[in-house]
C-alpha atoms as a PDB file:
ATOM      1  CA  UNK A   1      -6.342  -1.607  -0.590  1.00  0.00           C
ATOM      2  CA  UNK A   2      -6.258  -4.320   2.377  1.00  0.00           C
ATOM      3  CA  UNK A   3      -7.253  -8.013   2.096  1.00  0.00           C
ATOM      4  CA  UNK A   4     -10.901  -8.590   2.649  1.00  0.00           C
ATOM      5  CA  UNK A   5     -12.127 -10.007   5.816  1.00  0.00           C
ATOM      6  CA  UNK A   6     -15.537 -10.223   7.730  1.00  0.00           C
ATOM      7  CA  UNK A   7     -13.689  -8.153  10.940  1.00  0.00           C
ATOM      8  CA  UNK A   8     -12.318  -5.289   9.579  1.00  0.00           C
ATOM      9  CA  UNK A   9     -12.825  -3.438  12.741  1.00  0.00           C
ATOM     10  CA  UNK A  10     -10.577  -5.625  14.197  1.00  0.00           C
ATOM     11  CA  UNK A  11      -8.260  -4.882  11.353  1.00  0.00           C
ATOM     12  CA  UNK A  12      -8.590  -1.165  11.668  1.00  0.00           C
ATOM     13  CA  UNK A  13      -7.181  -1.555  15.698  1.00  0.00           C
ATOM     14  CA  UNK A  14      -4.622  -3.950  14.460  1.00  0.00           C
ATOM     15  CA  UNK A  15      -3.576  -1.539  11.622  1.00  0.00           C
ATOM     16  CA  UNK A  16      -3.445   1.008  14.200  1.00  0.00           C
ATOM     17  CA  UNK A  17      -1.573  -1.215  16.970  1.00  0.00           C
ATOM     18  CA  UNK A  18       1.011  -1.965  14.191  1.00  0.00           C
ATOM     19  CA  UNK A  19       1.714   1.597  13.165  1.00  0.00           C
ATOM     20  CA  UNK A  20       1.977   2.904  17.173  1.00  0.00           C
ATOM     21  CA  UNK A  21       4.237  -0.056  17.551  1.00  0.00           C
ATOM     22  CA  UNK A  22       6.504   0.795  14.575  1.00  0.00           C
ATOM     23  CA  UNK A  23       6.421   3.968  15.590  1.00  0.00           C
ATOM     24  CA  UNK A  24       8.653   2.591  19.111  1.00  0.00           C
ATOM     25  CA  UNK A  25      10.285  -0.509  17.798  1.00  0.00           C
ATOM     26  CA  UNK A  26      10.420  -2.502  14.434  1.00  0.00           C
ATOM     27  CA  UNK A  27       8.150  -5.771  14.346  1.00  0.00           C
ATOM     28  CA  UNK A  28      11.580  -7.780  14.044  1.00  0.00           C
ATOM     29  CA  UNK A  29      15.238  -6.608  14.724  1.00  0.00           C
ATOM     30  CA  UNK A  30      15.979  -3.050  16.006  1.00  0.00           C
ATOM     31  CA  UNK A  31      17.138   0.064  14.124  1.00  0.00           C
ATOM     32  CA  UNK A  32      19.144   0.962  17.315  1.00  0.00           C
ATOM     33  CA  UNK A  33      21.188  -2.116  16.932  1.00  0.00           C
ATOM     34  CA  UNK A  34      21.639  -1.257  12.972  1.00  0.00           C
ATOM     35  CA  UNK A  35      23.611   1.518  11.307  1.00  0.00           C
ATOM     36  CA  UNK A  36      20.539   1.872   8.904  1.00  0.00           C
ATOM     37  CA  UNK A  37      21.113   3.473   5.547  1.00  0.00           C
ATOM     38  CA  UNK A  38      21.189   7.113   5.452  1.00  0.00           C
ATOM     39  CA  UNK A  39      17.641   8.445   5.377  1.00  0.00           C
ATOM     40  CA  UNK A  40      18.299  10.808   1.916  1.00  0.00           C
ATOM     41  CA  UNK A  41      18.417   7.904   0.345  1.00  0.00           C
ATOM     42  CA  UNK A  42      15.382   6.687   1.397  1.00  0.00           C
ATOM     43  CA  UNK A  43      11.707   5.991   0.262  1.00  0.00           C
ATOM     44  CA  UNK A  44      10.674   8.599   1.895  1.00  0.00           C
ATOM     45  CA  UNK A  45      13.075  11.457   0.108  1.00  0.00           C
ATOM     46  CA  UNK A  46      10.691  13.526  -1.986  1.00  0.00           C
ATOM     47  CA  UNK A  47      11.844  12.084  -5.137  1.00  0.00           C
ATOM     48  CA  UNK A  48      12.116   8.658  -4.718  1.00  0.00           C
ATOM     49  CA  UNK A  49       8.565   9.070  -3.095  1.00  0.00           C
ATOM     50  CA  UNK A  50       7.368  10.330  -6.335  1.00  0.00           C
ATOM     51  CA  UNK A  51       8.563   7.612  -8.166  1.00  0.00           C
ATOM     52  CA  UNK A  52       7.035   5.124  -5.636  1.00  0.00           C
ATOM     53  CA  UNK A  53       3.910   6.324  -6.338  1.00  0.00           C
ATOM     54  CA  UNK A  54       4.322   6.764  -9.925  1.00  0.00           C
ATOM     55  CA  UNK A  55       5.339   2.993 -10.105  1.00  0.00           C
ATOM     56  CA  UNK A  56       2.132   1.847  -7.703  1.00  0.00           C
ATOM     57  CA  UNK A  57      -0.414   3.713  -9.908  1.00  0.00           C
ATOM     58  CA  UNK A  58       0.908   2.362 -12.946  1.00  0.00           C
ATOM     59  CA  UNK A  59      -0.127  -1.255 -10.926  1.00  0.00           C
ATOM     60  CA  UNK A  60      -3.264   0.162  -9.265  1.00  0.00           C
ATOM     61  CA  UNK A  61      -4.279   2.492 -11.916  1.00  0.00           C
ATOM     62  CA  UNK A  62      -2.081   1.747 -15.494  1.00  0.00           C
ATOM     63  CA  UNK A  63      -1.331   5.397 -15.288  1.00  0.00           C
ATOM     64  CA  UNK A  64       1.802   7.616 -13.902  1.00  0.00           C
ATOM     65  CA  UNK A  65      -0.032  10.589 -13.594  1.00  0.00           C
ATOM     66  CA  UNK A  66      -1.068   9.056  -9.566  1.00  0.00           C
ATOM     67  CA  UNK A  67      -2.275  12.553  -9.004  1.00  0.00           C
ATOM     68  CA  UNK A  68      -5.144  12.122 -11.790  1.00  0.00           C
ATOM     69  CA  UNK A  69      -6.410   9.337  -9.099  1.00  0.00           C
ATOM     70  CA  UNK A  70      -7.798  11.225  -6.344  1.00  0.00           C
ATOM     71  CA  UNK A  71     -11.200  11.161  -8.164  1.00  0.00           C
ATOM     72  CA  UNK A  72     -10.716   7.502  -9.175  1.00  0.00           C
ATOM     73  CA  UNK A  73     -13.666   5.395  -8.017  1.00  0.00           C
ATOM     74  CA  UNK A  74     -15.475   1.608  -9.260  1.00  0.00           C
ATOM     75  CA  UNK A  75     -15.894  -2.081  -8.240  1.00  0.00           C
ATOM     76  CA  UNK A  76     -13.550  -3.789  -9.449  1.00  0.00           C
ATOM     77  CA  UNK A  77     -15.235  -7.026  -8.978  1.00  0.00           C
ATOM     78  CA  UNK A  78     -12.527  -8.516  -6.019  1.00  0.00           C
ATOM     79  CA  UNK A  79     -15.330  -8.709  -3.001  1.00  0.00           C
ATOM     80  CA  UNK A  80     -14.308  -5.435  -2.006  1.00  0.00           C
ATOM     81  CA  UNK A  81     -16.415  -3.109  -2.938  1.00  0.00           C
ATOM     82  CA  UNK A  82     -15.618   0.111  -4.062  1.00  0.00           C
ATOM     83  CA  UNK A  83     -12.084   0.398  -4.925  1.00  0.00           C
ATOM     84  CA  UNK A  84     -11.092   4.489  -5.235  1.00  0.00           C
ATOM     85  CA  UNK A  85      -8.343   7.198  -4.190  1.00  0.00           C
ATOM     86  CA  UNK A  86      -4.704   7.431  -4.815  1.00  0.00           C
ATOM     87  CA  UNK A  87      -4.248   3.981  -3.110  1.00  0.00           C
ATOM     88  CA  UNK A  88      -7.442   2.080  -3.608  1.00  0.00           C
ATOM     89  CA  UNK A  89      -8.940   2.588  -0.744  1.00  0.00           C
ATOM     90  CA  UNK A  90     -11.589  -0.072  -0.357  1.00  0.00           C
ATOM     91  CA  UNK A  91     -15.618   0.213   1.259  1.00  0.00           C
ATOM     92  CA  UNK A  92     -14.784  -3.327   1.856  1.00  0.00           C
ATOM     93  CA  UNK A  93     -11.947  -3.372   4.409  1.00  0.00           C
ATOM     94  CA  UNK A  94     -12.400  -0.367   6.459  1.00  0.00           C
ATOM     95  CA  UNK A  95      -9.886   1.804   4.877  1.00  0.00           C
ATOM     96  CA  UNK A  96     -12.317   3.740   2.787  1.00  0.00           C
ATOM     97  CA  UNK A  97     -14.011   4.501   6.131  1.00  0.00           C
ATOM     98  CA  UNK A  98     -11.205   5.691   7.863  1.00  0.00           C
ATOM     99  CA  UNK A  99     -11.023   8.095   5.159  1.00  0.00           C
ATOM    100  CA  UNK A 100     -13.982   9.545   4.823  1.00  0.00           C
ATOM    101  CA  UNK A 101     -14.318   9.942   8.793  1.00  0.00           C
ATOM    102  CA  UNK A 102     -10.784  11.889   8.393  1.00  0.00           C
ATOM    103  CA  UNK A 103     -12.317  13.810   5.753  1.00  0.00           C
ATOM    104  CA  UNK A 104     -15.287  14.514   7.775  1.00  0.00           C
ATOM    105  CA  UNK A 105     -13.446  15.487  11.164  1.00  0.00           C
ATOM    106  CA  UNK A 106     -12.013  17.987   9.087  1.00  0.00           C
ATOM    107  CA  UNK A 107     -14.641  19.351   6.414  1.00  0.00           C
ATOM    108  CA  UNK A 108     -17.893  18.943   8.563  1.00  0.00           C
ATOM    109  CA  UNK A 109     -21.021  18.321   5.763  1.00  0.00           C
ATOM    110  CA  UNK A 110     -18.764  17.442   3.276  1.00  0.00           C
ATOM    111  CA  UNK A 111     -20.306  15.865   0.128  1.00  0.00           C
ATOM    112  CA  UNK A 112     -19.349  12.163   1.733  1.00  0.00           C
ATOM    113  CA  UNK A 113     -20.084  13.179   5.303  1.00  0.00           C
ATOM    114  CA  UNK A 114     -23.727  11.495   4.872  1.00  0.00           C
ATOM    115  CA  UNK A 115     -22.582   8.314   3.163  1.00  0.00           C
ATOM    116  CA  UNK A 116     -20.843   7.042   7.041  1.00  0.00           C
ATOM    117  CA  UNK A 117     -23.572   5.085   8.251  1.00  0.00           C
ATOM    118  CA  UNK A 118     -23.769   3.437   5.200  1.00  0.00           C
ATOM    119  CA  UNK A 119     -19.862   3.003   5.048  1.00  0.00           C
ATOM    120  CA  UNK A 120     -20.087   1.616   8.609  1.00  0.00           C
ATOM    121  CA  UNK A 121     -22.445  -0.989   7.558  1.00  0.00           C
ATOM    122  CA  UNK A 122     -20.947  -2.366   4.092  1.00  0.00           C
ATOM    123  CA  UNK A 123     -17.405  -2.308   5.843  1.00  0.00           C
ATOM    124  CA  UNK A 124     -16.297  -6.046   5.862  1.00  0.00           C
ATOM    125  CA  UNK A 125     -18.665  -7.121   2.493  1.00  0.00           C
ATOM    126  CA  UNK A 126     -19.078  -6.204  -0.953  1.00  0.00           C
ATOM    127  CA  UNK A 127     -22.347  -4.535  -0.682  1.00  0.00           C
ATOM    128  CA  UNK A 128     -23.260  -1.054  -2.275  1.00  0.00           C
ATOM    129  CA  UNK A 129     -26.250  -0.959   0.046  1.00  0.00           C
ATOM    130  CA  UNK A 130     -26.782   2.554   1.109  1.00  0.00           C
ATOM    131  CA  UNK A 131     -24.285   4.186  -1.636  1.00  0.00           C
ATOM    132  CA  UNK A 132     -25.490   3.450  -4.583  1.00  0.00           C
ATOM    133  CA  UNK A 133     -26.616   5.481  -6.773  1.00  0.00           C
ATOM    134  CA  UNK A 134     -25.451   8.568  -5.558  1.00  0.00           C
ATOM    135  CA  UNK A 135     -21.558   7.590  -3.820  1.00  0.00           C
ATOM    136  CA  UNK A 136     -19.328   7.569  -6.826  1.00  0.00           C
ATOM    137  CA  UNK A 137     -20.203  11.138  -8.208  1.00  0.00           C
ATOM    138  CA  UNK A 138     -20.061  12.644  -4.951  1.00  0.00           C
ATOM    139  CA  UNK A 139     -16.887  10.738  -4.235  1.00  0.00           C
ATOM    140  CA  UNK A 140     -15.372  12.777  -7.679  1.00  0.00           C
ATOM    141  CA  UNK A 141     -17.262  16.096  -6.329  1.00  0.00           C
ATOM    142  CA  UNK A 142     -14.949  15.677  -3.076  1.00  0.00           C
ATOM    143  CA  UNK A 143     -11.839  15.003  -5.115  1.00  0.00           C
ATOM    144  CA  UNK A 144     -11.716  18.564  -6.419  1.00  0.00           C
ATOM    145  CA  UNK A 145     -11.190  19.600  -2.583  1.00  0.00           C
ATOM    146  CA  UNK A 146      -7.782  20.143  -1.755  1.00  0.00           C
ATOM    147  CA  UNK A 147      -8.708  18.828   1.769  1.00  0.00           C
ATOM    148  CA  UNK A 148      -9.876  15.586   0.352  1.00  0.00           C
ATOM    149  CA  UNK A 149      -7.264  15.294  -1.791  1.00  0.00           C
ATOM    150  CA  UNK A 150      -4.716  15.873   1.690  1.00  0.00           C
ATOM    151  CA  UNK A 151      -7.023  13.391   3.555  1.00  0.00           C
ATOM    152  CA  UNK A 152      -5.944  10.719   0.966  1.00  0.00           C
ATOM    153  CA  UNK A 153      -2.443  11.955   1.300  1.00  0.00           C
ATOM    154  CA  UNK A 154      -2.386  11.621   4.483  1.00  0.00           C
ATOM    155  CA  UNK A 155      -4.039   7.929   5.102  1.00  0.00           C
ATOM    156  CA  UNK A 156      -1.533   6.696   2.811  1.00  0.00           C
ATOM    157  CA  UNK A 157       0.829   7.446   4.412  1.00  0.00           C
ATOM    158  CA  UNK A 158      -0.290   6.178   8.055  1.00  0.00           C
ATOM    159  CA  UNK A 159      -1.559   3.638   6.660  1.00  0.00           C
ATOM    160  CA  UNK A 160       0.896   2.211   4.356  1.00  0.00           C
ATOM    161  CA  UNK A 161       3.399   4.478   3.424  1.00  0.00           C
ATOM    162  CA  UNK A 162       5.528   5.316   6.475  1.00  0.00           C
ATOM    163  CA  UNK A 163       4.756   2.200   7.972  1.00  0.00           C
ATOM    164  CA  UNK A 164       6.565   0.720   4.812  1.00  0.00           C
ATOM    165  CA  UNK A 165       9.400   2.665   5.621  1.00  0.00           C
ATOM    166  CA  UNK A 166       9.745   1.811   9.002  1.00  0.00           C
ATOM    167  CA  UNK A 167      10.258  -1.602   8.595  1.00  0.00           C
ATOM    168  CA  UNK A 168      11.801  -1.347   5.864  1.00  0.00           C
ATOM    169  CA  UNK A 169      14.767   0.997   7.512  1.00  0.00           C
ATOM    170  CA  UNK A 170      14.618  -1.952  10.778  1.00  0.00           C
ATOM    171  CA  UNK A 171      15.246  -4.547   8.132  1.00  0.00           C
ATOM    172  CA  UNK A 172      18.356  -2.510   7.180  1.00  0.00           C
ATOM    173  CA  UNK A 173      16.758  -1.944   3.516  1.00  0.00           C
ATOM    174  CA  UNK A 174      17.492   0.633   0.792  1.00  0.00           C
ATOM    175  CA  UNK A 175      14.928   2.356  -1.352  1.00  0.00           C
ATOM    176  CA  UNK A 176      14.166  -0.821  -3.648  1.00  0.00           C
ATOM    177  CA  UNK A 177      13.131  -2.876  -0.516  1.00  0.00           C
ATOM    178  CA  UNK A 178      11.531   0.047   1.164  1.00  0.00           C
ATOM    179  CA  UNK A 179       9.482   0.131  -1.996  1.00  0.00           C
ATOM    180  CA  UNK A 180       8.644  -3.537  -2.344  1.00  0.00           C
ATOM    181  CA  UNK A 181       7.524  -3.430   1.104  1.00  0.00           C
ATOM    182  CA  UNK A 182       5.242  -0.134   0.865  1.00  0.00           C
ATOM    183  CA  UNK A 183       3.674  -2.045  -2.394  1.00  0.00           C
ATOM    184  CA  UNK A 184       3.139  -5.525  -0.421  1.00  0.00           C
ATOM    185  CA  UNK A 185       1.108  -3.135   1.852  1.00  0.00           C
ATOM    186  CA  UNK A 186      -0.721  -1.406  -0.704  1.00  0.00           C
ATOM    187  CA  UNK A 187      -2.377  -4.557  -1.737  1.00  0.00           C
ATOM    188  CA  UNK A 188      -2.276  -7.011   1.186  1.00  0.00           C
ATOM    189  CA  UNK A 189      -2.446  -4.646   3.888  1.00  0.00           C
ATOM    190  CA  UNK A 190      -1.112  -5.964   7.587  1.00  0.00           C
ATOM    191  CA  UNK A 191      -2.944  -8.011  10.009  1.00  0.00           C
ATOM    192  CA  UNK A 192      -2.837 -12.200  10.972  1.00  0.00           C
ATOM    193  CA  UNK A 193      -4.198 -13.523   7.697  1.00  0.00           C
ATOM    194  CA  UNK A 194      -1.666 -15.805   5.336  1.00  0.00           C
ATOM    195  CA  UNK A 195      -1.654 -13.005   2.851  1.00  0.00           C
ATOM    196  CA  UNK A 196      -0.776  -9.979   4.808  1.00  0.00           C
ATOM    197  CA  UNK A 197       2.208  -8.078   4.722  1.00  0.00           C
ATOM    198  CA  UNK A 198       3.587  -9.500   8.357  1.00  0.00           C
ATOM    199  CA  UNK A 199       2.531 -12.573   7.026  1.00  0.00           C
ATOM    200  CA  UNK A 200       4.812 -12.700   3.882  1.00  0.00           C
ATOM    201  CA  UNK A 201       7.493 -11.013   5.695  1.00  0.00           C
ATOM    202  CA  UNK A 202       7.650 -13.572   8.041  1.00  0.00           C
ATOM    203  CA  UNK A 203       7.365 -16.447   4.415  1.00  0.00           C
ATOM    204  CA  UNK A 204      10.750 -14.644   3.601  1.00  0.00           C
ATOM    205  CA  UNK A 205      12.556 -14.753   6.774  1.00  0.00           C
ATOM    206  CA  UNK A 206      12.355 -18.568   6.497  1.00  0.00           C
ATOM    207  CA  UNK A 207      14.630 -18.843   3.781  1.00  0.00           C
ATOM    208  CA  UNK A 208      16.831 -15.534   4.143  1.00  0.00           C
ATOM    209  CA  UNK A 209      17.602 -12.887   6.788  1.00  0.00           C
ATOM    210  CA  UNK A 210      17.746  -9.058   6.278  1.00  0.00           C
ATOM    211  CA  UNK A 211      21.005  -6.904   6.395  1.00  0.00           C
ATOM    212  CA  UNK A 212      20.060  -6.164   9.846  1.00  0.00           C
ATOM    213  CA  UNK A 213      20.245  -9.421  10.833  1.00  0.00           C
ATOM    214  CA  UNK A 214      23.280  -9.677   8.621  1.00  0.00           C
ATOM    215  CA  UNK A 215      22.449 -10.948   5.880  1.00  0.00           C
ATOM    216  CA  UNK A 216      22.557  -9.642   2.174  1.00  0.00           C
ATOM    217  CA  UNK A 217      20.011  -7.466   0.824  1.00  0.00           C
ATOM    218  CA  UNK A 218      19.398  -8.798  -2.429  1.00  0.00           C
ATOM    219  CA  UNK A 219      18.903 -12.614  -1.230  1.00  0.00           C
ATOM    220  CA  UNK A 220      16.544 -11.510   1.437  1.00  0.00           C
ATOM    221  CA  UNK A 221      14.384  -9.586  -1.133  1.00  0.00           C
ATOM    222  CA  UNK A 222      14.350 -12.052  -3.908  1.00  0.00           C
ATOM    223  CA  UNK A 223      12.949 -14.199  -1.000  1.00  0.00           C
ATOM    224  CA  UNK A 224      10.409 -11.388   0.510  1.00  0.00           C
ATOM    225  CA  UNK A 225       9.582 -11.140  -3.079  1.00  0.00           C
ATOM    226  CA  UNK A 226       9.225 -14.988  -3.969  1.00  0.00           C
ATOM    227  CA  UNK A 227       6.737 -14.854  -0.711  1.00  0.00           C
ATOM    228  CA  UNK A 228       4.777 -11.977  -2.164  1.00  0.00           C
ATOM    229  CA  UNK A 229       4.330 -13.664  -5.473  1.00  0.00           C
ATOM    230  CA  UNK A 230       2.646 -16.821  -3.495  1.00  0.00           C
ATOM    231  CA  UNK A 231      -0.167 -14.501  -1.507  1.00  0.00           C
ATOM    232  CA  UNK A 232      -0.736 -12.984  -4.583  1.00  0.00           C
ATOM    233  CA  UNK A 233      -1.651 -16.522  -6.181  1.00  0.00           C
ATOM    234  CA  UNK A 234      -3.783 -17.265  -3.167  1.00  0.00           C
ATOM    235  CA  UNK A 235      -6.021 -14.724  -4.822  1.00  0.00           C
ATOM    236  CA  UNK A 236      -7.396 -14.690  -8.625  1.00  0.00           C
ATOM    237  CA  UNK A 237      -7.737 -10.566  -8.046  1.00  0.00           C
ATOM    238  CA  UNK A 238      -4.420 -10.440  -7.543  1.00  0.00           C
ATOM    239  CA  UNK A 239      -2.956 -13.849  -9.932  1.00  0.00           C
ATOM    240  CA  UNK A 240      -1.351 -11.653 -12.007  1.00  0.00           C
ATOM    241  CA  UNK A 241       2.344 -11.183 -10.922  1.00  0.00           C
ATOM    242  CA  UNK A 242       3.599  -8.531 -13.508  1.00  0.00           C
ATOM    243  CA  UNK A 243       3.761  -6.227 -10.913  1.00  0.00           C
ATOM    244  CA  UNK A 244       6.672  -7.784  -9.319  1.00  0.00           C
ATOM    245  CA  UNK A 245       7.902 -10.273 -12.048  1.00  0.00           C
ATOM    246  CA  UNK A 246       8.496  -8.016 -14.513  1.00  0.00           C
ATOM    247  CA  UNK A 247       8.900  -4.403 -12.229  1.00  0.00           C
ATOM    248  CA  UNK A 248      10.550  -4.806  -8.802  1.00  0.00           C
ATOM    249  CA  UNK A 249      12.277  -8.244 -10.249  1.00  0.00           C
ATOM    250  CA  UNK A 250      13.736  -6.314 -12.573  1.00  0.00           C
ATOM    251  CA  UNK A 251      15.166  -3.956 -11.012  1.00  0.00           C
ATOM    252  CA  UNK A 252      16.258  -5.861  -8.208  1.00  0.00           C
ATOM    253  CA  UNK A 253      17.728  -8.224 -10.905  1.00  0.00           C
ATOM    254  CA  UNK A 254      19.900  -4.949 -11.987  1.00  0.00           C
ATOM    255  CA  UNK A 255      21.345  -4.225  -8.441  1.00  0.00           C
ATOM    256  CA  UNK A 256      19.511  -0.687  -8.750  1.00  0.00           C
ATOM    257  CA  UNK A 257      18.861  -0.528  -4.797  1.00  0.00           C
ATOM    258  CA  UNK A 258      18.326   2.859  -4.778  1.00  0.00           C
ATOM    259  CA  UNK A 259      15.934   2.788  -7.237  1.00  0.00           C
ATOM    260  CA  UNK A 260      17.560   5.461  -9.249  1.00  0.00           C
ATOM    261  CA  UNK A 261      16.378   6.248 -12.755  1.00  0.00           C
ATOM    262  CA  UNK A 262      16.221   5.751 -15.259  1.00  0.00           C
ATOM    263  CA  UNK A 263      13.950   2.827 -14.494  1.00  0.00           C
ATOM    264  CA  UNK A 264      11.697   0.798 -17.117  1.00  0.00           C
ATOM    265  CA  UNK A 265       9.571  -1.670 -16.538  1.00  0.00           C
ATOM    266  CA  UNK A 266       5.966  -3.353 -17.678  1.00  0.00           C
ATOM    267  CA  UNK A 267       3.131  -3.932 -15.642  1.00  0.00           C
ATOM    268  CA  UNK A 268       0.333  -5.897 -16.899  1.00  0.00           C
ATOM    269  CA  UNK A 269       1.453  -5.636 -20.614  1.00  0.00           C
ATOM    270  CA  UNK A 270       1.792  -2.364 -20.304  1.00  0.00           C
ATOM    271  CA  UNK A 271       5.372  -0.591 -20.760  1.00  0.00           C
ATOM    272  CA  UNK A 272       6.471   2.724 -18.494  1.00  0.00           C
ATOM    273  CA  UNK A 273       9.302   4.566 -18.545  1.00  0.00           C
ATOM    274  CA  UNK A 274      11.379   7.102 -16.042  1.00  0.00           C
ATOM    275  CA  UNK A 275      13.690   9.670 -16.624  1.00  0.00           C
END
C-alpha cells in the first residue's frame, strides 16, 4: 500500500530512484562509516522475516496466516481502490500495476494480463472503471499460481521490504527498527509527500539521531515512531494507531530489539501471540 496521489507515475520512478539509490548508498549516513549489526540478526534472516510478515498481516489483514493473503482482494473505502495481495497492493497508487505487469512479463495471457489498460488508467484515482465486474475473481483465479504468488513475493520485497532493510542497517538499526521501518513503508510508501516514509524519517531525525550517527537506538525509534503516529493521523484510513501503540511500542518499550519471541501484542482490538 502507498499514499494516494494524482502522479503515481511519478511515484513509481521515484520508488524506483530510491531503491537503485539504496542499493549504492543509504538516503542519510553511510553503512561504510558504521560497524552495522551483524546481518543474522537481521530483518531479513528467514525467521525474523516470517515474523515480520506475520505481524504486518495481522495489521493489514487481522490474520497471521499472511500466506492465506495472496488471493486477498476489496475496496476498502481509503480512495485507493482496490486494496489486495500479501501487502495491499493498491489500483490506486501504481503498485498494483507494477504487479500485474511483473506477472504478465512472466506468465504471458495470464488471467490479469487483459485488465492493464484498465490498470493504467484508474492508477492515481479510486475508480473501478474497466475492472469491475470481472477483476476481483480473476485476481483469486491468479492467486492459485505459484508464479503470481512469487510475483507478489517478489514486489514486496523491491518495493518495501529490502528497501526497509537497507536503511534500516545505514541507520545502524536492529531487527525491531528494521521492522518499524519496513511497516512505515507498507502503508505510507516513499516519495516527497508529508506522510511518506522519507518524510517521517526525516520528522524523527529532528528530535533524535540514529546509532549511526551515534546516538541510541531506542530514543531515535520512540521518535521515528512518535513521527509515524502523526502521518498516520493526517489520514482517517489510517487514525487508528494500534498498530504501533500497542505492537511495535510495546515491544520497543521491552528492549526486545531483536524482536525475539515470544512476542504478544494487539492490533486493532485484536490479541496475537508468537511462540
Amino acid at each position: 500500500m502507498q499514499p494516494f496521489t494524482a502522479a503515481s507515475a511519478s511515484r513509481r520512478t521515484l520508488l524506483a530512484l530510491f531503491g537503485a539509490a539504496m542499493a549504492s548508498a543509504p538516503l542519510l549516513g553511510s553503512p561504510r562509516a558504521y560497524a552495522a549489526p551483524d546481518r543474522a540478526a537481521g530483518l531479513d534472516d528467514p525467521a525474523k522475516k516470517e515474523i515480520a510478515m506475520k505481524l504486518v498481516s495481522s495489521a493489514e489483514n487481522s490474520s497471521l496466516d499472511w500466506r492465506a493473503q495472496y488471493k486477498y482482494i476489496e475496496d476498502i473505502g481509503d480512495g485507493r481502490g482496490y486494496t489486495a495481495g500479501i501487502i495491499g497492493f493498491c489500483s490506486g497508487t501504481g503498485d498494483m500495476l507494477d504487479l500485474v505487469e511483473l506477472y504478465a512479463a512472466r506468465r504471458p495471457g495470464n488471467v490479469l494480463a487483459r485488465y492493464l489498460p484498465a490498470l493504467r488508467e484508474v492508477d492515481g484515482t479510486d475508480s473501478h472503471e474497466g475492472l469491475d465486474p470481472g477483476y476481483p475473481g480473476d485476481w483469486r483465479r491468479a492467486a492459485r499460481d505459484g508464479a503470481f504468488q512469487q510475483a507478489q513475493n517478489d514486489e514486496r520485497d523491491r518495493v518495501y521490504f529490502d528497501p526497509a532493510v537497507r536503511q534500516g542497517r545505514a541507520d545502524g538499526l536492529r531487527t525491531l527498527g528494521q521492522f518499524a521501518y519496513y511497516d512505515a513503508l507498507v502503508m505510507h510508501g516513499d516519495g516527497t509527500d508529508p506522510t511518506s516514509f522519507r518524510s517521517i524519517r526525516a520528522r524523527a531525525l529532528r528530535s533524535a539521531q540514529p546509532p549511526s550517527r551515534g546516538g541510541d537506538e531506542v530514543r531515535y525509534l520512540h521518535a521515528f515512531l512518535d513521527a509515524r503516529v502523526w502521518a498516520m493521523k493526517q489520514e482517517e484510513a489510517h487514525s487508528d494507531t494500534s498498530r504501533v501503540d500497542t505492537a511495535q511500542r510495546v515491544f520497543l518499550r521491552a528492549g526486545n530489539l531483536d524482536l525475539d519471541t515470544p512476542l504478544d501484542w494487539r492490533v486493532y482490538g485484536d490479541s496475537y501471540h508468537l511462540d
